[in-house]
C-alpha atoms as a PDB file:
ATOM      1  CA  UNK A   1      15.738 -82.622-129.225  1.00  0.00           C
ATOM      2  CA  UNK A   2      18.304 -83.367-131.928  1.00  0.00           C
ATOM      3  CA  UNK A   3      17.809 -85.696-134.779  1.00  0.00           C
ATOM      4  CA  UNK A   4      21.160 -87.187-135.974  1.00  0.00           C
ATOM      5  CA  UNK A   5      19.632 -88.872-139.367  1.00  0.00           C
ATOM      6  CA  UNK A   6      20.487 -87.242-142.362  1.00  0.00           C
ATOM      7  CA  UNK A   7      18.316 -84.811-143.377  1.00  0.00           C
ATOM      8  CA  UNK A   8      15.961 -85.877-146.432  1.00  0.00           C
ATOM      9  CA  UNK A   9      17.216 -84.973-149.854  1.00  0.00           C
ATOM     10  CA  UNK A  10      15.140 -84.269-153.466  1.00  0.00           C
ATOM     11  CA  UNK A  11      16.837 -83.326-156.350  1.00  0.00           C
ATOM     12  CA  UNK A  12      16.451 -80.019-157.877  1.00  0.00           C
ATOM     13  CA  UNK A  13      14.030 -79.772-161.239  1.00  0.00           C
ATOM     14  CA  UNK A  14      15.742 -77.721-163.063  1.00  0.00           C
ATOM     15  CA  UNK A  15      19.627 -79.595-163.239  1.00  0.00           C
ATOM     16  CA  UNK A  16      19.219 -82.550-161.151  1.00  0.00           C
ATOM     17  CA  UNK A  17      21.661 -82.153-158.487  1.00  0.00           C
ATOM     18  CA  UNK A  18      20.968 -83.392-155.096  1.00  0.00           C
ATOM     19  CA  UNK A  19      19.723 -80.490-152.321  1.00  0.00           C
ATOM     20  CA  UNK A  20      19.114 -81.304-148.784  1.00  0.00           C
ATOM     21  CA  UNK A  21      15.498 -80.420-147.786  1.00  0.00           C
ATOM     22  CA  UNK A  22      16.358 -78.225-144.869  1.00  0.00           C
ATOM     23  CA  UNK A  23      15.776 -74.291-143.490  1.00  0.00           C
ATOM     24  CA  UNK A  24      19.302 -73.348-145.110  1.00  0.00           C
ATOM     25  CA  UNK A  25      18.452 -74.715-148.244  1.00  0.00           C
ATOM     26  CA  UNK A  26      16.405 -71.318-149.017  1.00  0.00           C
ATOM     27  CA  UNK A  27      16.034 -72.418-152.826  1.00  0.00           C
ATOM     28  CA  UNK A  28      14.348 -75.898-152.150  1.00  0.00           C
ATOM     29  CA  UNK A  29      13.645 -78.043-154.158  1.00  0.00           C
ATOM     30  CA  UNK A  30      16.137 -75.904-156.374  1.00  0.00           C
ATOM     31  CA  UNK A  31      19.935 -75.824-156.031  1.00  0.00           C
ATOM     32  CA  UNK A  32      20.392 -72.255-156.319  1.00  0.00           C
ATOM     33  CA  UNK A  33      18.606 -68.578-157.265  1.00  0.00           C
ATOM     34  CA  UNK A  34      19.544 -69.468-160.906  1.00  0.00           C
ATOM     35  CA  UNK A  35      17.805 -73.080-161.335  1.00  0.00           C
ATOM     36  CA  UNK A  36      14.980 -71.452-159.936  1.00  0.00           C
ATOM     37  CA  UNK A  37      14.407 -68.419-162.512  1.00  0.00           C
ATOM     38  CA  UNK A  38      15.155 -71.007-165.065  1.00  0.00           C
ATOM     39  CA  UNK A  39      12.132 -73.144-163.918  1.00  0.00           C
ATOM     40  CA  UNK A  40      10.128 -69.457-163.521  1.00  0.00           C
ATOM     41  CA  UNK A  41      10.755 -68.796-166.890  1.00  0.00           C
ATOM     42  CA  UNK A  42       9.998 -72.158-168.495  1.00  0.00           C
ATOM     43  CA  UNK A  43       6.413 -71.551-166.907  1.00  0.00           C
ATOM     44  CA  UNK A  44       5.881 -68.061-167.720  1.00  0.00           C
ATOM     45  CA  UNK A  45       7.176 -68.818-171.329  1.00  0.00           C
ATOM     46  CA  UNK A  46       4.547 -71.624-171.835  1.00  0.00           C
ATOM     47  CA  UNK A  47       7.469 -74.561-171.518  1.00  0.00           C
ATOM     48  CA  UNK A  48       5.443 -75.820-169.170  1.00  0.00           C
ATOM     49  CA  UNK A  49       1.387 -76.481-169.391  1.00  0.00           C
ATOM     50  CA  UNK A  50      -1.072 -78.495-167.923  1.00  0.00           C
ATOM     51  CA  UNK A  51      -2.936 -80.806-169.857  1.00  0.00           C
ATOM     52  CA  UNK A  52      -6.263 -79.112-170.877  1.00  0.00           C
ATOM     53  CA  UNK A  53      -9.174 -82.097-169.278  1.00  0.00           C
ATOM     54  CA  UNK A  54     -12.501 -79.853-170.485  1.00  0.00           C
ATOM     55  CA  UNK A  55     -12.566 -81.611-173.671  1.00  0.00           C
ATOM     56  CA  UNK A  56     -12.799 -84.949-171.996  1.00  0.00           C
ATOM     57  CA  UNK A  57     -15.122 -83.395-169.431  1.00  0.00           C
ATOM     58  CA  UNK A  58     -17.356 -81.626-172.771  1.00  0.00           C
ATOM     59  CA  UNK A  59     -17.531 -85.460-174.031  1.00  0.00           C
ATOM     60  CA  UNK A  60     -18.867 -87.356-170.516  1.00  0.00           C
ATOM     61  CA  UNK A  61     -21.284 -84.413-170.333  1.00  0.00           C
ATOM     62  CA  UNK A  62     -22.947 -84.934-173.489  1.00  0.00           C
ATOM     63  CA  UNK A  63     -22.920 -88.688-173.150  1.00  0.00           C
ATOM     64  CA  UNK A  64     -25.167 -88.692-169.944  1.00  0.00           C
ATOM     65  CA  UNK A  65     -27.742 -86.119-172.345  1.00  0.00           C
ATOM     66  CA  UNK A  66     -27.539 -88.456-174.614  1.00  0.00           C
ATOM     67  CA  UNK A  67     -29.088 -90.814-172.552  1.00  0.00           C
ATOM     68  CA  UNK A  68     -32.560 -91.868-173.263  1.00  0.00           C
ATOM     69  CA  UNK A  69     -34.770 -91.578-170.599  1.00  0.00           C
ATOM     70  CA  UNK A  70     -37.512 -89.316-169.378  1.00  0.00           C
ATOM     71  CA  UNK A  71     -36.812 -87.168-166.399  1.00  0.00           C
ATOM     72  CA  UNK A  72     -40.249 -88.739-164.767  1.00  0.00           C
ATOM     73  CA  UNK A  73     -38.340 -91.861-164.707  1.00  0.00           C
ATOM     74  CA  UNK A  74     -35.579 -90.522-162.299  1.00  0.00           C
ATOM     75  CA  UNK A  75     -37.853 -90.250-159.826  1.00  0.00           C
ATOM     76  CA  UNK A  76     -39.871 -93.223-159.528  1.00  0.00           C
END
């Protein structure tokens, strides 16, 4: 069965221009070999990060030690 809708497009990271999202797109979501090593190397150059959440996590941990409460009165 054959769909006759046009096949769903994104737009490639790197540059911006439109690709179709379909099996002879072999790059998707990137235009072309070259948009594709540039996004590589943005990520294996650090260009790209992301965002650290441990210290937020560190800060709720020792919040709920700071609570004060005996452990006897978790369980009653």
């Amino acid at each position: 069965m054959k769909s006759d809708t046009a096949p769903t497009t994104v737009n490639c990271p790197s540059c911006g221009k439109e690709v179709a999202w379909t099996l002879v797109e072999v790059f998707r979501p990137f235009c072309s070999e070259r948009c594709k090593l540039i996004d590589l190397g943005e990520w294996a150059t650090e260009g790209y990060a992301i965002a650290d959440t441990s210290a937020s996590l560190e800060e709720e941990t020792d919040e709920f030690a700071s609570d004060s409460f005996e452990r006897s009165q978790l369980f009653e």
